[in-house]
Protein backbone atom coordinates (compact mmCIF):
# COMPACT_ATOMS: atom_id res chain seq x y z
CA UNK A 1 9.86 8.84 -23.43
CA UNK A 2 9.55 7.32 -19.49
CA UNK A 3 9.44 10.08 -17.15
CA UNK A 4 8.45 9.52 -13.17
CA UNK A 5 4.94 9.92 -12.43
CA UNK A 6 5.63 13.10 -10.34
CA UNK A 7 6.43 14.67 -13.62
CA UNK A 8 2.81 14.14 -15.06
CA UNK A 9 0.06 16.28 -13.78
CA UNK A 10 -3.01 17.02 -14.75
CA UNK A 11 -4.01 19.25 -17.10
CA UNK A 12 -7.14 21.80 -16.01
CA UNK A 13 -7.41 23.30 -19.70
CA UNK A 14 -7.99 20.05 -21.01
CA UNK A 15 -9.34 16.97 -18.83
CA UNK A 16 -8.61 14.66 -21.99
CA UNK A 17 -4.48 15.29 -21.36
CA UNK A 18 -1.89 15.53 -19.32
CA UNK A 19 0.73 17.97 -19.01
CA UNK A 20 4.43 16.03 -18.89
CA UNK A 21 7.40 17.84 -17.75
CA UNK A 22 10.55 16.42 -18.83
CA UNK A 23 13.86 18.02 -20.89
CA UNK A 24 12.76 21.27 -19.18
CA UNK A 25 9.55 21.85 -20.73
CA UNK A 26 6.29 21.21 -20.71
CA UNK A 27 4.53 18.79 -22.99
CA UNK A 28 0.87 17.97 -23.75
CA UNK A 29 0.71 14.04 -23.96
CA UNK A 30 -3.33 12.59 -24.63
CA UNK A 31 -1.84 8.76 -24.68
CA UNK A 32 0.16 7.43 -21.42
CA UNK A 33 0.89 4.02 -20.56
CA UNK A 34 2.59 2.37 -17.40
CA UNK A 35 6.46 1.25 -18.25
CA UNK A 36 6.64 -1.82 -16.26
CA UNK A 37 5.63 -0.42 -12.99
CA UNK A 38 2.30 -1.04 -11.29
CA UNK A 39 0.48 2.22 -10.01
CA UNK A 40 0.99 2.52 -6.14
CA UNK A 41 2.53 0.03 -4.50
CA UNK A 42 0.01 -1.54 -1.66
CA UNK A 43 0.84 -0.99 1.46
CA UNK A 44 2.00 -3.55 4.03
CA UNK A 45 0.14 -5.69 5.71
CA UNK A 46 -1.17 -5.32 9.27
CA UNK A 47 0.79 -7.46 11.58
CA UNK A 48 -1.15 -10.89 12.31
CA UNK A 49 -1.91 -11.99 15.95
CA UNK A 50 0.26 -14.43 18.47
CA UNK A 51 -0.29 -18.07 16.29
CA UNK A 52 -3.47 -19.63 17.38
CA UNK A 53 -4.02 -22.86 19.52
CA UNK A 54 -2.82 -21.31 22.76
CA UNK A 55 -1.34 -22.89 25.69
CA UNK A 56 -3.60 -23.21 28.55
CA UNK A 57 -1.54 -24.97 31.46
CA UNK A 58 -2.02 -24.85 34.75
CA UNK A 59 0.97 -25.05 36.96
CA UNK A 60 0.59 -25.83 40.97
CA UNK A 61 3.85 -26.23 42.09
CA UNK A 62 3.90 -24.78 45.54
CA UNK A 63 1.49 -26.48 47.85
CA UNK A 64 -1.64 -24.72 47.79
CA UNK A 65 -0.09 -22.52 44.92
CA UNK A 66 -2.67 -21.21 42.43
CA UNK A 67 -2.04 -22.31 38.98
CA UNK A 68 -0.48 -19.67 36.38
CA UNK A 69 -2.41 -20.15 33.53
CA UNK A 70 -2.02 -19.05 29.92
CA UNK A 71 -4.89 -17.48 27.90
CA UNK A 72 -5.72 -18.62 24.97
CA UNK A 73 -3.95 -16.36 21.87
CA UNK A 74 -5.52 -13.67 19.62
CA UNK A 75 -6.62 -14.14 16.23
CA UNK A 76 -4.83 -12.87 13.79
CA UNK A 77 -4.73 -9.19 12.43
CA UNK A 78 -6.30 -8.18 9.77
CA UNK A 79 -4.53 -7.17 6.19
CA UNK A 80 -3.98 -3.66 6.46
CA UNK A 81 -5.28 -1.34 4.02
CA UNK A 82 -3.70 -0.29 -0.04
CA UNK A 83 -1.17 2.61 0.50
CA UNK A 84 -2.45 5.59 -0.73
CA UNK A 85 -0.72 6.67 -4.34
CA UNK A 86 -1.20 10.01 -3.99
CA UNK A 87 -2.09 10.26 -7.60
CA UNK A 88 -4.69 10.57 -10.17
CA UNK A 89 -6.37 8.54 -12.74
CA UNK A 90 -6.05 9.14 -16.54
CA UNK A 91 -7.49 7.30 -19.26
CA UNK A 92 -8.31 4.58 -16.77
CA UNK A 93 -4.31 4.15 -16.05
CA UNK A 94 -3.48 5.56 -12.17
CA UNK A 95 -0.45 7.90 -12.38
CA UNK A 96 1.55 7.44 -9.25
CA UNK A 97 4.74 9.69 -8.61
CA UNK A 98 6.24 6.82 -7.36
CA UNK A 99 5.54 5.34 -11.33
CA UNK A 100 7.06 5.29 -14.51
CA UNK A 101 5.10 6.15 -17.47
């Protein structure tokens, strides 16, 4: 059977289970296994700076003007963290409510 990870909790009577709810009971499972679906998606990544090699031009037009120039641009952003799953890990395997398993 494939439920959604939000149907799979953990079970405090027995740490080497699970307890599955699915055609409205509960179920014991000790084997689960991911159906296609990685555990947690990651989340996005953090936005990355203005591109780098900057202008830096000077423009006088006015006589006596003062130039307006352009800084140089920032580096880029770092990769932003994994989203959080907001699961648990069984048997090695992360169970994600956003899974199937």
């Amino acid at each position: 059977v494939v439920v959604s990870g939000s149907a799979i909790s953990p079970n405090p009577s027995n740490p080497s289970s699970v307890l599955v709810s699915y055609g409205g009971s509960i179920h014991v499972v000790f084997s689960v296994s991911v159906a296609g679906g990685a555990a947690g998606p990651s989340g996005p990544s953090g936005p990355s700076g203005p591109s780098a090699g900057g202008l830096d031009i000077d423009i006088g037009i006015t006589a006596g003007g003062g130039g307006s120039p352009y800084g140089p641009s920032g580096p880029a952003g770092p990769a932003g963290p994994a989203g959080p799953s907001g699961g648990f890990v069984f048997n090695g395997i992360m169970i994600a409510p956003s899974g199937s398993y």
